[in-house]
C-alpha atoms as a PDB file:
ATOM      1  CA  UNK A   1      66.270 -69.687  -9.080  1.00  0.00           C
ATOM      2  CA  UNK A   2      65.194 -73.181 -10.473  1.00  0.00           C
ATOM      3  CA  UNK A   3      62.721 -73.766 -12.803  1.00  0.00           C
ATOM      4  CA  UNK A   4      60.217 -74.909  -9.853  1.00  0.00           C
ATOM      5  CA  UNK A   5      60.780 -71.963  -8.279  1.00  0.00           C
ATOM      6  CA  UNK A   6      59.736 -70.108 -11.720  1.00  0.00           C
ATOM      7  CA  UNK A   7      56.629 -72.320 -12.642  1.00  0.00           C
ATOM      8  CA  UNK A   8      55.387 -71.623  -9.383  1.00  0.00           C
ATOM      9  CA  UNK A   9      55.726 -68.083  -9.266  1.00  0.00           C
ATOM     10  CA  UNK A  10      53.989 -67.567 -12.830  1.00  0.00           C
ATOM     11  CA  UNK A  11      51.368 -69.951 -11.989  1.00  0.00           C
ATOM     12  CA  UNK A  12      50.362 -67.895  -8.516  1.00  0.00           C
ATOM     13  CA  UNK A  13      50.598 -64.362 -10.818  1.00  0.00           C
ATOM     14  CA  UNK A  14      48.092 -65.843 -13.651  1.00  0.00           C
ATOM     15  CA  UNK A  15      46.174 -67.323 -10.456  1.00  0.00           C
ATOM     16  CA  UNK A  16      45.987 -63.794  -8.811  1.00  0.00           C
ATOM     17  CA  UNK A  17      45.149 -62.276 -12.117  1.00  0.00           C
ATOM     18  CA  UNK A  18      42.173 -64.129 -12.845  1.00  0.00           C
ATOM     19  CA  UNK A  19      40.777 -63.812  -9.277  1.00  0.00           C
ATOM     20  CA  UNK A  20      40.998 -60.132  -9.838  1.00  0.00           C
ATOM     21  CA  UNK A  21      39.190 -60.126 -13.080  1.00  0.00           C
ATOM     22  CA  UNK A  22      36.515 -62.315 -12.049  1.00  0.00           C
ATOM     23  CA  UNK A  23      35.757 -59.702  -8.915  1.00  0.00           C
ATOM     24  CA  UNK A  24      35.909 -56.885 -11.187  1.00  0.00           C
ATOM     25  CA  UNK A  25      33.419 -58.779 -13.485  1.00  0.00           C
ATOM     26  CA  UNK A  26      31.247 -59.898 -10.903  1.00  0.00           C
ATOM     27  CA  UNK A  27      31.492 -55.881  -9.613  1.00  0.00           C
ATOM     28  CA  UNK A  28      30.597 -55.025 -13.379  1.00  0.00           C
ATOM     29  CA  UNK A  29      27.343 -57.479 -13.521  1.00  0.00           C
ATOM     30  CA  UNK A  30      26.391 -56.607  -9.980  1.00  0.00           C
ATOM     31  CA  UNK A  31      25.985 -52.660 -10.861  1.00  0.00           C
ATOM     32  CA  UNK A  32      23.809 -53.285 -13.520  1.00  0.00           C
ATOM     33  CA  UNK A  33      20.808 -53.115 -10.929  1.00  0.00           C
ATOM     34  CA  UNK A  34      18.516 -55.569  -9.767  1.00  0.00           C
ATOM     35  CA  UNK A  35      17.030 -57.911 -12.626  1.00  0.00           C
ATOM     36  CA  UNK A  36      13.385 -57.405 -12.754  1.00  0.00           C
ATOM     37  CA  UNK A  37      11.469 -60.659 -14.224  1.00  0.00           C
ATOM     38  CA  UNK A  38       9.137 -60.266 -17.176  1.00  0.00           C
ATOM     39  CA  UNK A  39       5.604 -59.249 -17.374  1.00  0.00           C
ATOM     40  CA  UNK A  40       3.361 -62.258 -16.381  1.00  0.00           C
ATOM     41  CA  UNK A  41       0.722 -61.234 -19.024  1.00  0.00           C
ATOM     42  CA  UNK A  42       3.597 -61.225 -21.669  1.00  0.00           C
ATOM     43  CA  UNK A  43       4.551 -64.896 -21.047  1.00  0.00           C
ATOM     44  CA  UNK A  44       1.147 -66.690 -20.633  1.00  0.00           C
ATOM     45  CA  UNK A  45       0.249 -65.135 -24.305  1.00  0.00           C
ATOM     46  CA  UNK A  46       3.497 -66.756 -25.555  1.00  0.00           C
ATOM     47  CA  UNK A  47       2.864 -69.510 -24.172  1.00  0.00           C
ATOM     48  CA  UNK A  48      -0.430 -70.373 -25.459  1.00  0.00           C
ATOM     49  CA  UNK A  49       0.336 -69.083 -28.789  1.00  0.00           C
ATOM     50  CA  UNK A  50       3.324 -71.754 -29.285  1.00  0.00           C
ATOM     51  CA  UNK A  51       1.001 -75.013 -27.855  1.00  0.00           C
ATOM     52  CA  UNK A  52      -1.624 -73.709 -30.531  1.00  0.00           C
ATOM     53  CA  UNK A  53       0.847 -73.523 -33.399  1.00  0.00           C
ATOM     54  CA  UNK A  54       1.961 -77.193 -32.457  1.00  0.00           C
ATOM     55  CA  UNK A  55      -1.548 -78.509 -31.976  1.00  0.00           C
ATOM     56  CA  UNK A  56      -2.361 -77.317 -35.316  1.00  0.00           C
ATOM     57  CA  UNK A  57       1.064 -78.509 -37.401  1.00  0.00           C
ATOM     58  CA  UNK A  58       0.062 -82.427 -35.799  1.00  0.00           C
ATOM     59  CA  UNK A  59      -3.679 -82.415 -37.598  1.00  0.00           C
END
């Protein structure tokens, strides 16, 4: 074999390996669940909290 012949064949086995680790990773993330998003309550007190702290550091 040449050395095209070699280069190719090395490049299409790291090619093949990363395409199986990213489905294996995205199989991984994907049986974690469902994401559930954060309490509404939760964020509007952060929220308000930070604007005051601002507000008050400007006067």
């Amino acid at each position: 074999m040449n050395r095209s012949k070699i280069v190719a064949i090395i490049t299409g086995a790291i090619s093949i390996l990363l395409a199986i680790a990213y489905l294996i990773l995205v199989q991984l993330l994907d049986f974690r669940g469902e994401m559930q998003p954060a309490p509404v309550s939760q964020l509007s007190v952060v929220s308000y909290q930070g604007a005051g702290s601002r507000e008050q550091g400007a006067v």
